[in-house]
Protein backbone atom coordinates (compact mmCIF):
# COMPACT_ATOMS: atom_id res chain seq x y z
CA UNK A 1 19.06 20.59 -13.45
CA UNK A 2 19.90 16.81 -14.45
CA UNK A 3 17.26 13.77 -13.45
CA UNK A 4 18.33 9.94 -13.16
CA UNK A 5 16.35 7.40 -15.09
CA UNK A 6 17.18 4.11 -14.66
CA UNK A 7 16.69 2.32 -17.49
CA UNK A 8 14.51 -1.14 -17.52
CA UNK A 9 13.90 -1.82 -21.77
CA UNK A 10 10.00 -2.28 -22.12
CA UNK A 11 9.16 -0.14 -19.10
CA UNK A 12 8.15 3.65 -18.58
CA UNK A 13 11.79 4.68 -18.95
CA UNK A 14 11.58 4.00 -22.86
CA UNK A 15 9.77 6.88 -23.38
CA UNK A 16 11.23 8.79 -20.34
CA UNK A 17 14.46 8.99 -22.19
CA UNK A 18 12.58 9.35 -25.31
CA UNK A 19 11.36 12.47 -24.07
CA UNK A 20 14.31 14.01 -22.70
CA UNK A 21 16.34 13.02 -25.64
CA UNK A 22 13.63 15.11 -28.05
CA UNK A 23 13.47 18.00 -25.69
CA UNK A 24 17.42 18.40 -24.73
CA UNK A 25 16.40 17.54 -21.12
CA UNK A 26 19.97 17.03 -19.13
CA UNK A 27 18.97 13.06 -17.89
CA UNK A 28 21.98 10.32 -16.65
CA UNK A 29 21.13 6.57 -16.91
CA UNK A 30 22.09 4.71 -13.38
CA UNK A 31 20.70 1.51 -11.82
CA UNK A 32 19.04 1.20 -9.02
CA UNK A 33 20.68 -2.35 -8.35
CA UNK A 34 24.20 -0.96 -8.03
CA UNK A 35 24.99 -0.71 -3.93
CA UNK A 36 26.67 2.69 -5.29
CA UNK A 37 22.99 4.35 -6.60
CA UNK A 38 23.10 7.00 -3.27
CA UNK A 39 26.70 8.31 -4.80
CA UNK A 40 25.11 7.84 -8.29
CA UNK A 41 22.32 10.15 -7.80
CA UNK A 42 24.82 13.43 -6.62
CA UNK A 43 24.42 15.71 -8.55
CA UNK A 44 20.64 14.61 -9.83
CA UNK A 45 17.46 17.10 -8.81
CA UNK A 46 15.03 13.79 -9.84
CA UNK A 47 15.06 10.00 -10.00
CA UNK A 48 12.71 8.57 -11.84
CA UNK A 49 12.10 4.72 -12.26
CA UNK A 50 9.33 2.34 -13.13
CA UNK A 51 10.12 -0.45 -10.68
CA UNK A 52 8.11 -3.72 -11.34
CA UNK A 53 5.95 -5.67 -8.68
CA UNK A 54 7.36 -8.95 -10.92
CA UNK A 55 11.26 -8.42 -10.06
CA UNK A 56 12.26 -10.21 -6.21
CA UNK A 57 14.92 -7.30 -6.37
CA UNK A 58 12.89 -4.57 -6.80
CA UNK A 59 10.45 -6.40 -3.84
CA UNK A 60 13.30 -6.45 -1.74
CA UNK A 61 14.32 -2.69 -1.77
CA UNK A 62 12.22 -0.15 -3.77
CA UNK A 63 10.04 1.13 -1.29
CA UNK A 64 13.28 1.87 1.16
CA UNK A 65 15.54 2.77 -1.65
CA UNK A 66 12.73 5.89 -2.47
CA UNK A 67 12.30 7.21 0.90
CA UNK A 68 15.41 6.94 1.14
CA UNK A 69 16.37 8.94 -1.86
CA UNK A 70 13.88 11.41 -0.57
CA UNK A 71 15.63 11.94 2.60
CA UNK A 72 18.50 12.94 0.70
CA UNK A 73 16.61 16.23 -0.76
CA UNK A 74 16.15 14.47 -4.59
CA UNK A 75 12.73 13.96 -6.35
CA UNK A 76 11.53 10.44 -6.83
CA UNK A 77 9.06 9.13 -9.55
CA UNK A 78 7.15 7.64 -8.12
CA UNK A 79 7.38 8.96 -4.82
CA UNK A 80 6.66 7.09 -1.47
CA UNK A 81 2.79 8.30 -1.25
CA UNK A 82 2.81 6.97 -4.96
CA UNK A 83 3.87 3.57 -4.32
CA UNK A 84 4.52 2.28 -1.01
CA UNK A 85 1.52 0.55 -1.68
CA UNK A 86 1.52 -0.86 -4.85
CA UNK A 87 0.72 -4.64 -5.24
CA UNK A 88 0.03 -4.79 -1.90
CA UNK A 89 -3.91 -4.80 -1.79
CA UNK A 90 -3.63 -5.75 2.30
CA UNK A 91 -1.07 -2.25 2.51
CA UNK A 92 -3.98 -0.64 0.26
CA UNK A 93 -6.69 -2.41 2.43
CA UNK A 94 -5.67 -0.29 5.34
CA UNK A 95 -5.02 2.70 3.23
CA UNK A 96 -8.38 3.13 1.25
CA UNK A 97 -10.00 2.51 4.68
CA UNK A 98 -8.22 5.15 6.89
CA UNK A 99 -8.93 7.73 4.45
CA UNK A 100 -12.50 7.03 3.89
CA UNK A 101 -12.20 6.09 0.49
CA UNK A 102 -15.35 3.52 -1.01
CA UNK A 103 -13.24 0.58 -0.66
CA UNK A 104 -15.20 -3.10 -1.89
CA UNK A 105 -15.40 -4.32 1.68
CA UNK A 106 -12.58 -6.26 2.02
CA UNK A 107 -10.99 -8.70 5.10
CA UNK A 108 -7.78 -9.60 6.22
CA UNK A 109 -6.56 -12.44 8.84
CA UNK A 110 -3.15 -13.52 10.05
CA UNK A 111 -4.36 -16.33 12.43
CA UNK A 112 -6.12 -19.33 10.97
CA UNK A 113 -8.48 -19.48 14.15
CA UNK A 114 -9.39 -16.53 13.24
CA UNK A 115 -9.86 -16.96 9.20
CA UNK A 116 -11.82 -20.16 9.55
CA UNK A 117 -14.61 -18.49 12.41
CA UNK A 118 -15.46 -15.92 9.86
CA UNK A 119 -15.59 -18.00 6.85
CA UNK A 120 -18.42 -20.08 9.42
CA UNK A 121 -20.24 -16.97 10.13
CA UNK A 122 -19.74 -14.75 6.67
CA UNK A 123 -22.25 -15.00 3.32
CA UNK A 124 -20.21 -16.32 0.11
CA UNK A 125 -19.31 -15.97 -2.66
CA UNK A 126 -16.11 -13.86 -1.66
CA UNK A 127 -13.13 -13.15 -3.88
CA UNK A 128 -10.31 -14.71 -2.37
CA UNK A 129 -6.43 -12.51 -3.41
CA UNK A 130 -3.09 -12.86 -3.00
CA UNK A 131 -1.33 -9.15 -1.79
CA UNK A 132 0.66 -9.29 -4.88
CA UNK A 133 -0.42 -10.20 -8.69
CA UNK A 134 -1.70 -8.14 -11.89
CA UNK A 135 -3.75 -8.72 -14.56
CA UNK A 136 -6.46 -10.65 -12.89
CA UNK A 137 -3.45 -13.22 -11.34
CA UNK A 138 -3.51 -14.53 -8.01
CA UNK A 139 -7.40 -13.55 -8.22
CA UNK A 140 -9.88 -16.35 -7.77
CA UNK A 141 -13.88 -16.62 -6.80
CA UNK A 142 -14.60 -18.50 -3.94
CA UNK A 143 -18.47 -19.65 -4.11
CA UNK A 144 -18.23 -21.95 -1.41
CA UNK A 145 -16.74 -21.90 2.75
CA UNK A 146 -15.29 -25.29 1.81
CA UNK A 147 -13.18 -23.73 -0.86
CA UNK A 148 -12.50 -20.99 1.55
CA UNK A 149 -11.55 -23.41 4.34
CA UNK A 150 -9.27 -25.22 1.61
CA UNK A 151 -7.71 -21.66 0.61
CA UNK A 152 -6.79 -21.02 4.03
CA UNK A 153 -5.51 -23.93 5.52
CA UNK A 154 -2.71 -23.62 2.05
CA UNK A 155 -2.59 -20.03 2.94
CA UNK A 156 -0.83 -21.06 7.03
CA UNK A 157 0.38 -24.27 5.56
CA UNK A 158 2.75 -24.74 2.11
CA UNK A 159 1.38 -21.18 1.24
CA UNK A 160 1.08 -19.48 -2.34
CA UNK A 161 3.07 -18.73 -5.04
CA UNK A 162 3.60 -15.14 -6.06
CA UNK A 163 3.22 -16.45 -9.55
CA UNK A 164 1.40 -18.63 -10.96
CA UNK A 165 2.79 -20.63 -13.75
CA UNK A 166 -1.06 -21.89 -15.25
CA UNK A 167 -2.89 -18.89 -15.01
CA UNK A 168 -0.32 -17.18 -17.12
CA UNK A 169 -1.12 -19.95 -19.81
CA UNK A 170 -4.17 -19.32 -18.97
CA UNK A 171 -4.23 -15.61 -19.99
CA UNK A 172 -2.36 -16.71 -23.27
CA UNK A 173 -5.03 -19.06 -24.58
CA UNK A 174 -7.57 -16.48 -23.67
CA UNK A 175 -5.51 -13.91 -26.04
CA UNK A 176 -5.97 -16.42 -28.41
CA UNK A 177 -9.66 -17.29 -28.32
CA UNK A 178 -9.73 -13.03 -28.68
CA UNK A 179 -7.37 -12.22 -31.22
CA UNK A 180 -7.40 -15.50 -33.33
CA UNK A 181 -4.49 -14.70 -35.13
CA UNK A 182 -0.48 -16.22 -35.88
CA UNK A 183 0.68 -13.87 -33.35
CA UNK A 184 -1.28 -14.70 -30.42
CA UNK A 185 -0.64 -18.81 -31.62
CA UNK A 186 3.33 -17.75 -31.15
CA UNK A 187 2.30 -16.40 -27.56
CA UNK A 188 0.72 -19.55 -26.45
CA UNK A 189 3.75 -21.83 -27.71
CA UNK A 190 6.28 -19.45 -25.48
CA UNK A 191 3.99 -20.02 -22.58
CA UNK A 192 4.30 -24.02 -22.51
CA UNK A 193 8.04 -23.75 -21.65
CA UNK A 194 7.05 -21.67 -18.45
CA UNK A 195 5.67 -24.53 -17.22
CA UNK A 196 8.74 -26.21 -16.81
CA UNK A 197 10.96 -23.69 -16.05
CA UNK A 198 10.61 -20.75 -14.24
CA UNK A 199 11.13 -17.08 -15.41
CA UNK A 200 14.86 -15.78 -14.17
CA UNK A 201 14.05 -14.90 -10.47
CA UNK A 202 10.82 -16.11 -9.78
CA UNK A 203 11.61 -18.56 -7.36
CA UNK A 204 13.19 -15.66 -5.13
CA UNK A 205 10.15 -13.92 -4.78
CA UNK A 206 8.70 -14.80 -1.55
CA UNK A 207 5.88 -17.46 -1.06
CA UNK A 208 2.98 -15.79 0.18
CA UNK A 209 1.73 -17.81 3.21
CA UNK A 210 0.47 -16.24 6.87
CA UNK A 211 -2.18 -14.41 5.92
CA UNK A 212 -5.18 -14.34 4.04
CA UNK A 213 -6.91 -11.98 2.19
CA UNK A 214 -11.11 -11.58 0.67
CA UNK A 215 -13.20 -8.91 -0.88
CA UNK A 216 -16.98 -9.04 -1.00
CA UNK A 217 -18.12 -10.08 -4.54
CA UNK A 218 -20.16 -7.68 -6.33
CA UNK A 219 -22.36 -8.93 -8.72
CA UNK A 220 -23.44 -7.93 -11.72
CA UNK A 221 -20.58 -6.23 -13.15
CA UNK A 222 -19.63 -6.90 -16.81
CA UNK A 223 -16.94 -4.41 -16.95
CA UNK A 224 -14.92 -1.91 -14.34
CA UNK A 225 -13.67 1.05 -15.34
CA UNK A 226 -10.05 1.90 -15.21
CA UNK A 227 -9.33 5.35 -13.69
CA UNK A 228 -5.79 7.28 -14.23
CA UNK A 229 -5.03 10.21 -12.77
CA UNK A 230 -1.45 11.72 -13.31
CA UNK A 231 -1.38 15.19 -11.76
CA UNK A 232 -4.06 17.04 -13.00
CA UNK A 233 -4.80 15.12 -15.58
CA UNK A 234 -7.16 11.91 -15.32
CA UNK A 235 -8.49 9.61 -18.78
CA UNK A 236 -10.22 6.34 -18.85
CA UNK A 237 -11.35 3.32 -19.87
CA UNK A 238 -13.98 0.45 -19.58
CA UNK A 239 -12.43 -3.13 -19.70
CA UNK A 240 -15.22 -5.69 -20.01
CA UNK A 241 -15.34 -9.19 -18.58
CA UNK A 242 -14.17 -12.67 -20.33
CA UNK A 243 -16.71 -14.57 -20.98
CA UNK A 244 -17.90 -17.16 -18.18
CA UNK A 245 -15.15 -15.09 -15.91
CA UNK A 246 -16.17 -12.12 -13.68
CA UNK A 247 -12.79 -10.48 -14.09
CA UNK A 248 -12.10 -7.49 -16.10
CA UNK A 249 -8.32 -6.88 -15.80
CA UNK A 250 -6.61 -8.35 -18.47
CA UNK A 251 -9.72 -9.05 -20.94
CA UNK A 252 -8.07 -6.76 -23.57
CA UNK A 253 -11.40 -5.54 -24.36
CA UNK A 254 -11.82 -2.04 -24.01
CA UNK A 255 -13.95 0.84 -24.53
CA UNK A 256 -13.21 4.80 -24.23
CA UNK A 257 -16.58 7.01 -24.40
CA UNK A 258 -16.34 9.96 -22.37
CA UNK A 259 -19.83 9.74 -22.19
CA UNK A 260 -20.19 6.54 -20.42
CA UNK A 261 -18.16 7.30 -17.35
CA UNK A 262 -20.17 8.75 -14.48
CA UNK A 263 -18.57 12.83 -12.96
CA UNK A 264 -18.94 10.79 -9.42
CA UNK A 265 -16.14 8.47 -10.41
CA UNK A 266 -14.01 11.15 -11.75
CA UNK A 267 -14.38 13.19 -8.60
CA UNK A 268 -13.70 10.51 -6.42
CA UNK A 269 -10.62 9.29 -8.36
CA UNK A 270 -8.89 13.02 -7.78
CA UNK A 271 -9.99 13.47 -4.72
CA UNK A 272 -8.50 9.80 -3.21
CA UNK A 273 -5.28 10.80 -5.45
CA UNK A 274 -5.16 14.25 -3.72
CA UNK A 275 -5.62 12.88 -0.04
CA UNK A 276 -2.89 10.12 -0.79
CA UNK A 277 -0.46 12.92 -1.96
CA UNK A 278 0.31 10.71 -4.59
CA UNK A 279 2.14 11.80 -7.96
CA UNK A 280 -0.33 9.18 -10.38
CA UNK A 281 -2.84 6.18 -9.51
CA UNK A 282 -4.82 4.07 -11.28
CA UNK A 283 -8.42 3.19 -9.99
CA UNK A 284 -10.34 -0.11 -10.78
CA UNK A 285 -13.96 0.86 -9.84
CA UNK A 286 -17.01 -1.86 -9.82
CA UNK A 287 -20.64 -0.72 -8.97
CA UNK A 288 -23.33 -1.67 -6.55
CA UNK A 289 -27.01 -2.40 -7.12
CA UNK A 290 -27.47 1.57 -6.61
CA UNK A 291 -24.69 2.43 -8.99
CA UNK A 292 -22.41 3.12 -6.37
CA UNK A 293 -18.52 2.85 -7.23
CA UNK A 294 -16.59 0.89 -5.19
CA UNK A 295 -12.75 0.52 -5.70
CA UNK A 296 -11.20 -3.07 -5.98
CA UNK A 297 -7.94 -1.72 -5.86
CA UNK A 298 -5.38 1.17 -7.05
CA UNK A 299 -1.45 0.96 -8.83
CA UNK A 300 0.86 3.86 -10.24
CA UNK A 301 1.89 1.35 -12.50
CA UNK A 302 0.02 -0.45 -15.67
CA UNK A 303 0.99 -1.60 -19.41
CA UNK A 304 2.44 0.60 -21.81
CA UNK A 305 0.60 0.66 -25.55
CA UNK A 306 -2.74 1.09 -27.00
CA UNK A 307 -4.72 0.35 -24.61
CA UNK A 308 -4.44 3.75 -22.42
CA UNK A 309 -2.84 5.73 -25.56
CA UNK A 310 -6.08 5.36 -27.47
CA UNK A 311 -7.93 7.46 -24.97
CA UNK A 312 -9.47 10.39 -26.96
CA UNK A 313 -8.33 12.68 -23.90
CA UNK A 314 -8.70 13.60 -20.61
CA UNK A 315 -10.50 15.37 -17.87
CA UNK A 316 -8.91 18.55 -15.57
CA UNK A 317 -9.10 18.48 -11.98
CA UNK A 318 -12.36 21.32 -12.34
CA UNK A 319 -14.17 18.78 -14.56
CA UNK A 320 -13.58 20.30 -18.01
CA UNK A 321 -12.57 17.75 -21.02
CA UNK A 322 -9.47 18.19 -23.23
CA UNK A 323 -9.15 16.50 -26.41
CA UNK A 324 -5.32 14.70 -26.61
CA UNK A 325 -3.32 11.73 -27.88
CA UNK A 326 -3.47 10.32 -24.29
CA UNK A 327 0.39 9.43 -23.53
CA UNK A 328 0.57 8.74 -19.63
CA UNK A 329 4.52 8.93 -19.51
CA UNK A 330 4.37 11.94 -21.07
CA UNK A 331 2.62 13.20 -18.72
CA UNK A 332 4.26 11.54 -15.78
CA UNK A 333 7.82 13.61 -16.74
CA UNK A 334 6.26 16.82 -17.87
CA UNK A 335 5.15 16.60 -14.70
CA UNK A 336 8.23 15.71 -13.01
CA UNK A 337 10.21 17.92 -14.43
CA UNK A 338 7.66 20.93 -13.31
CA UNK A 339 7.63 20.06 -9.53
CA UNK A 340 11.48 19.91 -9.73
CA UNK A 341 10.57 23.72 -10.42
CA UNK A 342 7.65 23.83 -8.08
CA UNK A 343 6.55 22.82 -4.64
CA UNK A 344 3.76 20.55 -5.33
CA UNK A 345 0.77 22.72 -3.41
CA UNK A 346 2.32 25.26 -6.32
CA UNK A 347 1.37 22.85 -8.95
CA UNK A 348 -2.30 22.05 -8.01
CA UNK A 349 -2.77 25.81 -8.25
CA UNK A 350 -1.27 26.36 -10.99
């Protein structure tokens, strides 16, 4: 048995290797790039690769690349159930929804007819989003139908940026307000250049114009609370707002007790990851005036580091709680390398 890992520095494939290296695990580094990957993978039971919603080339071809793969008899991490979706909240829009999952009511329009009759006839505020972005990007609270008008007439007009240059320097002065230290000053001088130039590549990935895209607002949140399931395995944590902000992702400010998070959300989480057939999601859950939770969108992927390795643990798929040092790639591969063993309807017995 020998897996493929293709190797992006900074990304799950760092500890990947890390692992198979400790445990003797027979592993080959290719790229996914190369127009030769279907010749480099013969031989391989698995592919595994974290492939970034950031990279145009990864846009372009992932998704096909892993069915693809599939349809050859090899493994994939993650898989298509995992990820054909990710950073796509209009994909996951019509997901969420077909399965009967407690989606925040959410609205999607590809004529501007259309888009500008319901912004007449609907209640604000609304929380206007790009398909792509992470860490609260591309995210923006629209209080008023003239803001809404404004967003959509850009939206079938010049259209959007995937990225956006000023909320990124954004993000790094709020770092600094939170951390207040030399490091954080060093991030906020590297953002200024971005300004000016772009990051290698960004200007390939496509402008995002011809649709548009709200959620209902649900107030009175001051966190959400991130949900992770890998297999049978699911931890959390509660990020909390910025202040004068109403967005959680990206805050840095975190909290783990087991005992805050409600056995409704856990259920739920599984039991949307179970009906997806996917491999690993991550949940962000907000609440309604009855304490309802209400996903605002899932991912396989998130940031590496300390803010899901200091979970204290994690919960199994009948509810009971296992003290750990939470590692999620660790999990991801054990994983992996199990269902290379295993038919999947195996594992969940198991």
């Amino acid at each position: 048995m020998k897996i493929a890992i293709h190797d992006r520095p900074g990304s799950f494939s760092d500890r990947w290797i890390g692992y198979c290296k400790d445990h003797n695990i027979n592993y080959k580094i290719v790229s996914c790039y190369d127009s030769s990957i279907i010749a480099q993978l013969k031989g391989c039971s698995g592919l595994m690769w974290h492939w970034s919603h950031g990279d145009y080339r990864e846009q372009n071809f992932a998704r096909q690349l892993i069915f693809s793969v599939q349809k050859m008899g090899v493994k994939v991490f993650p898989d298509f159930n995992t990820s054909w979706h990710f950073d796509d909240k209009v994909g996951q829009k019509y997901l969420l929804e077909a399965i009967g999952a407690p989606l925040v009511p959410s609205y999607v329009f590809y004529n501007k007819a259309d888009a500008l009759k319901w912004i007449d006839e609907t209640q604000f505020p609304k929380v206007f989003k790009l398909r792509g972005g992470a860490g609260s990007s591309n995210v923006n609270l629209v209080k008023h139908k003239k803001e809404a008008r404004k967003l959509t007439l850009r939206a079938f007009g010049q259209g959007f940026p995937l990225i956006d240059k000023y909320s990124g320097l954004k993000q790094r002065f709020w770092i600094l307000r939170r951390d207040k230290n030399f490091k954080a000053i060093i991030h906020v001088m590297k953002g200024f250049p971005r300004l000016f130039w772009e990051r290698s590549g960004a200007s390939l990935l496509p402008s995002q114009k011809g649709y548009v895209y709200f959620q209902d607002f649900i107030p009175n949140n001051k966190f959400d609370d991130r949900i992770v399931v890998v297999g049978e395995r699911l931890f959390a944590l509660r990020r909390f707002i910025r202040k004068i902000d109403f967005r959680a992702s990206g805050s840095g400010i975190f909290e783990y007790d087991k005992k805050k998070f409600n056995i409704r959300v856990i259920k739920t989480a599984f039991n949307i990851t179970r009906k997806i057939g996917a491999q690993s999601l991550a949940f962000d859950f907000v609440y309604d005036m009855e304490n309802n939770p209400l996903i605002v969108e899932i991912s396989y992927a998130y940031n590496m580091g300390p803010a899901y390795d200091d979970c204290p643990g994690y919960w199994d798929r009948d509810l009971n709680w296992h003290d750990d040092n939470v590692n999620p790639q660790r999990y991801i591969i054990e994983d992996f390398l199990t269902s290379l063993s295993y038919p999947k309807d195996d594992i969940y017995k198991k």
